[in-house]
Protein backbone atom coordinates (compact mmCIF):
# COMPACT_ATOMS: atom_id res chain seq x y z
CA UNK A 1 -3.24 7.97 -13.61
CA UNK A 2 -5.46 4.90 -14.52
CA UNK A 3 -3.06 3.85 -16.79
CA UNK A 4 -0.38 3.80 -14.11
CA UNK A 5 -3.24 1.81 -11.92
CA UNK A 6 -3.83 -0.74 -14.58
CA UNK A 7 -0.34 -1.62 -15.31
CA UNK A 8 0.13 -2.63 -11.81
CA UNK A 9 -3.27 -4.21 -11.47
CA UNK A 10 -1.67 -6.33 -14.66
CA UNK A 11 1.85 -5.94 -13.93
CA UNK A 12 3.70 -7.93 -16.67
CA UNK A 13 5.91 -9.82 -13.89
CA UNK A 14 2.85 -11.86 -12.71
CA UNK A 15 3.00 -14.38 -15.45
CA UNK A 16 6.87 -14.62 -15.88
CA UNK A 17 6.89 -15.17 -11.92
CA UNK A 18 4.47 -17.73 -12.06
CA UNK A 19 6.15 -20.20 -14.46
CA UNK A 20 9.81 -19.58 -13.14
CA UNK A 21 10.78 -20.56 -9.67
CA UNK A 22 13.87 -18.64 -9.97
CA UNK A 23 11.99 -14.93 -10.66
CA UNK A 24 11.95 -12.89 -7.50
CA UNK A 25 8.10 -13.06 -7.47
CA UNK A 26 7.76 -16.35 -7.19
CA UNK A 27 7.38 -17.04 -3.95
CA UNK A 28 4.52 -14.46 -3.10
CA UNK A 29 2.60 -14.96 -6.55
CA UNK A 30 2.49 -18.93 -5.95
CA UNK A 31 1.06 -18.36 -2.62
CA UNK A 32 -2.62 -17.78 -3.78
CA UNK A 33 -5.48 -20.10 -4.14
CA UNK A 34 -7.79 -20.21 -6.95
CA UNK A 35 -8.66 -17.72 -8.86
CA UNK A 36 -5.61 -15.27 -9.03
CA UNK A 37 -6.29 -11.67 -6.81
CA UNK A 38 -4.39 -8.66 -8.96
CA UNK A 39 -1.37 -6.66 -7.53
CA UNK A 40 -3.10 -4.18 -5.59
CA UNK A 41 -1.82 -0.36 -7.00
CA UNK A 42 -3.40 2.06 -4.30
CA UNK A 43 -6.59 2.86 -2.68
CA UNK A 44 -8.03 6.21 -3.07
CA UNK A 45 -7.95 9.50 -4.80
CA UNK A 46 -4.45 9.45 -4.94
CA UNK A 47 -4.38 12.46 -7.21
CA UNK A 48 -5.81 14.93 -4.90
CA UNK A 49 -5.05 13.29 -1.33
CA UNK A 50 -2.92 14.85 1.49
CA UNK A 51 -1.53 11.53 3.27
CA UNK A 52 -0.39 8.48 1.83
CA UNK A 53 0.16 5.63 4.02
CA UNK A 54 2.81 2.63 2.82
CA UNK A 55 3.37 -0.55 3.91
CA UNK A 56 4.60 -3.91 3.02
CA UNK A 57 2.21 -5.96 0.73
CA UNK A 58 -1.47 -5.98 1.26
CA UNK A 59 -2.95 -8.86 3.09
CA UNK A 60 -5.43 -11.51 1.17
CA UNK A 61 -9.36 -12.13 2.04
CA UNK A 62 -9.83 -15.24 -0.61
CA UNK A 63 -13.49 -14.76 -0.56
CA UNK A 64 -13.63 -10.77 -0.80
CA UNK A 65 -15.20 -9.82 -4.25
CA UNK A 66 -11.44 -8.25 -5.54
CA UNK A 67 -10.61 -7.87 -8.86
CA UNK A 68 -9.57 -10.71 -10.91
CA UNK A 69 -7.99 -10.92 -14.58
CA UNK A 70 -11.66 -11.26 -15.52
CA UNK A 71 -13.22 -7.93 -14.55
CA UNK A 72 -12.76 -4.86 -17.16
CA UNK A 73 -10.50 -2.12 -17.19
CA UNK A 74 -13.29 0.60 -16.12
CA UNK A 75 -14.18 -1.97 -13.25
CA UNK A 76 -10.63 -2.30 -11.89
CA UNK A 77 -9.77 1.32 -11.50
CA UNK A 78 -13.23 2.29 -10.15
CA UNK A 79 -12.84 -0.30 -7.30
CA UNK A 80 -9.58 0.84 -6.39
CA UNK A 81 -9.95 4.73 -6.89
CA UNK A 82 -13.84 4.33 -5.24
CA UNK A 83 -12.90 1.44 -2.62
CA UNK A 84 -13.34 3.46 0.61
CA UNK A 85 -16.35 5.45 -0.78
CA UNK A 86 -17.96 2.32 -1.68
CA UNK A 87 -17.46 0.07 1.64
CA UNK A 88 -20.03 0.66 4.26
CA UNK A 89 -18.34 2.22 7.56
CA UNK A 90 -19.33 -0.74 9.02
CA UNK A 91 -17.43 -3.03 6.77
CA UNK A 92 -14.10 -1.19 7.15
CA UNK A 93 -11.31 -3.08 8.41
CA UNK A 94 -9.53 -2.78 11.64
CA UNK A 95 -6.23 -0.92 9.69
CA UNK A 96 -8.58 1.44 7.82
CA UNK A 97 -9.79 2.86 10.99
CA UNK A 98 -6.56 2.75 12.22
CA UNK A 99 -5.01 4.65 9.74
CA UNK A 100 -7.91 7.17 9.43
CA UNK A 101 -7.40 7.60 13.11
CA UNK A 102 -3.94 8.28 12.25
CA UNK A 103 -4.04 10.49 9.60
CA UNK A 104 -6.59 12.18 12.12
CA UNK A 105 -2.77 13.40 14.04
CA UNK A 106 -2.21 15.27 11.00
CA UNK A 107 -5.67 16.91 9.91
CA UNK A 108 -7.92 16.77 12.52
CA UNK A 109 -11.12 15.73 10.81
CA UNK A 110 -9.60 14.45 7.90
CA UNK A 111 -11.37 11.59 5.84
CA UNK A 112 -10.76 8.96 3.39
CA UNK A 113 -11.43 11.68 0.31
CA UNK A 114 -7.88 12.83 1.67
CA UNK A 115 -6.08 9.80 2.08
CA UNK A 116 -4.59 7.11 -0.44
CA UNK A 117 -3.04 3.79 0.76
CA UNK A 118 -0.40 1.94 -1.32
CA UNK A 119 2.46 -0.66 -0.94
CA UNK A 120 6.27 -1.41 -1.32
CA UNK A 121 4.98 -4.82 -2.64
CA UNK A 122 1.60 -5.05 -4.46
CA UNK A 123 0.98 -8.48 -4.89
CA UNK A 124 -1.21 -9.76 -2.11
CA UNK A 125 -0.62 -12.48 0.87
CA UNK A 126 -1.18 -13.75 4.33
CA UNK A 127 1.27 -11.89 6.83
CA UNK A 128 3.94 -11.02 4.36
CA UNK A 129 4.60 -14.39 2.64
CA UNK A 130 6.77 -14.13 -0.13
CA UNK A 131 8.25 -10.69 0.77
CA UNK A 132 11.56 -11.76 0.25
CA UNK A 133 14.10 -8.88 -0.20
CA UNK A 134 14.58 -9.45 -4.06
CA UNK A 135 10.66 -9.20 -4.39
CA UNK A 136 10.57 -5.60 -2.35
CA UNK A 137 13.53 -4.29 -4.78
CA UNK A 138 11.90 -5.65 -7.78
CA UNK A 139 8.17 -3.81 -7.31
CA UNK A 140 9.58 -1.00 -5.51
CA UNK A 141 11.78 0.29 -8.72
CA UNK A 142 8.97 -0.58 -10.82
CA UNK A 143 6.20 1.27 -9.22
CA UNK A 144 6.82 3.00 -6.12
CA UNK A 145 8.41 6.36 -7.74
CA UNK A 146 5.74 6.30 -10.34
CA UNK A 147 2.97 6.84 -7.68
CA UNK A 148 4.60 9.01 -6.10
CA UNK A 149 4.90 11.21 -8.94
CA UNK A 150 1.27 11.40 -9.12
CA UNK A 151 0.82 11.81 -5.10
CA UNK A 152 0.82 15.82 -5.18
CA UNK A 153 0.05 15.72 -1.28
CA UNK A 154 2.80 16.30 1.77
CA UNK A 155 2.85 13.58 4.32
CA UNK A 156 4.38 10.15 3.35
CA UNK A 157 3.48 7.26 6.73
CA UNK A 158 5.64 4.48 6.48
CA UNK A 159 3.65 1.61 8.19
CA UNK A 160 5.27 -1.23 9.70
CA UNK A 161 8.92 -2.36 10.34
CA UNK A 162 9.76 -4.14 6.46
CA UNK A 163 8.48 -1.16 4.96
CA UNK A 164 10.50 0.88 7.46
CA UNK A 165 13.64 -1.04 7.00
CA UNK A 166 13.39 -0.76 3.33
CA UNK A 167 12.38 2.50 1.90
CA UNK A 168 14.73 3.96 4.68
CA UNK A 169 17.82 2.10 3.13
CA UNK A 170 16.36 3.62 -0.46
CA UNK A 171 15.40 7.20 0.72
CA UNK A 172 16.46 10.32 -1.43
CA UNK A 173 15.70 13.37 -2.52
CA UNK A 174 13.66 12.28 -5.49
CA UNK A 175 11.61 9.89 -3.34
CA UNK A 176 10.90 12.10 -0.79
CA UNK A 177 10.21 15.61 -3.53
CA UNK A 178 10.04 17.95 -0.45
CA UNK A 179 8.00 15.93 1.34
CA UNK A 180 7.54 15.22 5.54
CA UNK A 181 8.33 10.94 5.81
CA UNK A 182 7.11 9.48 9.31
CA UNK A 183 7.61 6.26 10.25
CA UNK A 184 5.14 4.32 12.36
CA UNK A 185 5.28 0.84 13.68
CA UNK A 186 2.53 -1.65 12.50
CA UNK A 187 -0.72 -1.96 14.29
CA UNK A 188 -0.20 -5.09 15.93
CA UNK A 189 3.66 -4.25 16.81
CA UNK A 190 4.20 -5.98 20.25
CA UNK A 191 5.26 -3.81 23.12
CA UNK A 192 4.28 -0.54 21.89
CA UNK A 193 1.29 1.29 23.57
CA UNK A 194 -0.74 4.26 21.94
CA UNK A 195 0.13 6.77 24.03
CA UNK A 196 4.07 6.07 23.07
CA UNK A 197 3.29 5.40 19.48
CA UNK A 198 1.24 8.31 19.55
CA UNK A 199 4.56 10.50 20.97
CA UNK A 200 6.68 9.55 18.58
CA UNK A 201 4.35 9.77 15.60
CA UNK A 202 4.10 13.72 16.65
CA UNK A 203 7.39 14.17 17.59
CA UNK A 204 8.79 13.25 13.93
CA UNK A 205 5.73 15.84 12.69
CA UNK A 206 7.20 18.36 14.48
């Protein structure tokens, strides 16, 4: 599993996308400032957890201690695997209490020991720059189906509309493995309240 997590924290695309305007990465990989943030793999146990949540492409905080090329292996895959254990409840973000309220519709009581957050795209950005279809295709067939191999747990949550509109044109039997998918529009979706998001996150439960 942390071999999985460290080839996407170095995935070998980076560097080609970099110098070559013409790779599908380019866009979203040329985006970042200073000292290059890593693809993001997953957060969480995501051996043992019973939801995983996927969305786009993770967002970007440019002065959030992340991992960088610089930090070492054992350092990489214990912030990743450890992140929610090791933020203080008072630093987590507006989606991770979101999504922990979410998952909450599933298991009552759940917490984030249970749940594992990943990506169709893992290389981070402001509001989805660089998410160009050829970038989803390219990450997606190179990583998406490998973690879920390793996710043993039942619930898939598709987050957002791009994810939405992407893993639904790509969905099959050996994605899915038995497995319940729900779809659910982003947090800040215009037009949607919580009581109707709410309804029609149950209603695809059930």
């Amino acid at each position: 599993m942390n071999n999985l997590m460290l080839e996407i924290a170095k995935c070998c695309e980076v560097e080609k996308a970099k110098s070559n305007a013409c790779h599908s990465c380019h866009k979203i990989v040329s985006s970042q400032n200073g000292e290059f943030q890593l693809p993001e793999p997953w957060n969480g146990h995501l051996d043992t957890a019973e939801i995983i949540f996927i969305s786009s492409n993770p967002s970007i905080d440019p002065n959030e201690n992340y991992p960088t090329v610089s930090w070492k292996d054992e350092d990489i895959t214990s912030f990743f695997e450890n992140r929610f254990e090791n933020t203080p409840k008072s630093k987590w973000s507006k989606y991770w209490r979101t999504i922990l309220s979410w998952a909450g519709w599933i298991i009552p009581n759940i917490g984030f020991d249970k749940i594992a957050i990943t990506e169709i795209v893992h290389c981070k950005s402001k509001s989805e720059f660089g998410l160009t279809p050829y970038c989803q295709k390219t990450c997606f067939n190179k990583w998406l189906r490998e973690i879920l191999k390793i996710f043993k747990g039942k619930y898939l949550v598709v987050v957002g509309s791009k994810a939405k509109e992407y893993i639904k044109l790509h969905l099959d039997e050996e994605f899915t493995n038995g497995k319940k998918v729900i779809y659910i529009p982003a947090p800040n979706a215009r037009g949607i309240t919580d009581e109707k998001r709410k309804q029609d996150f149950l209603d695809q439960l059930h």
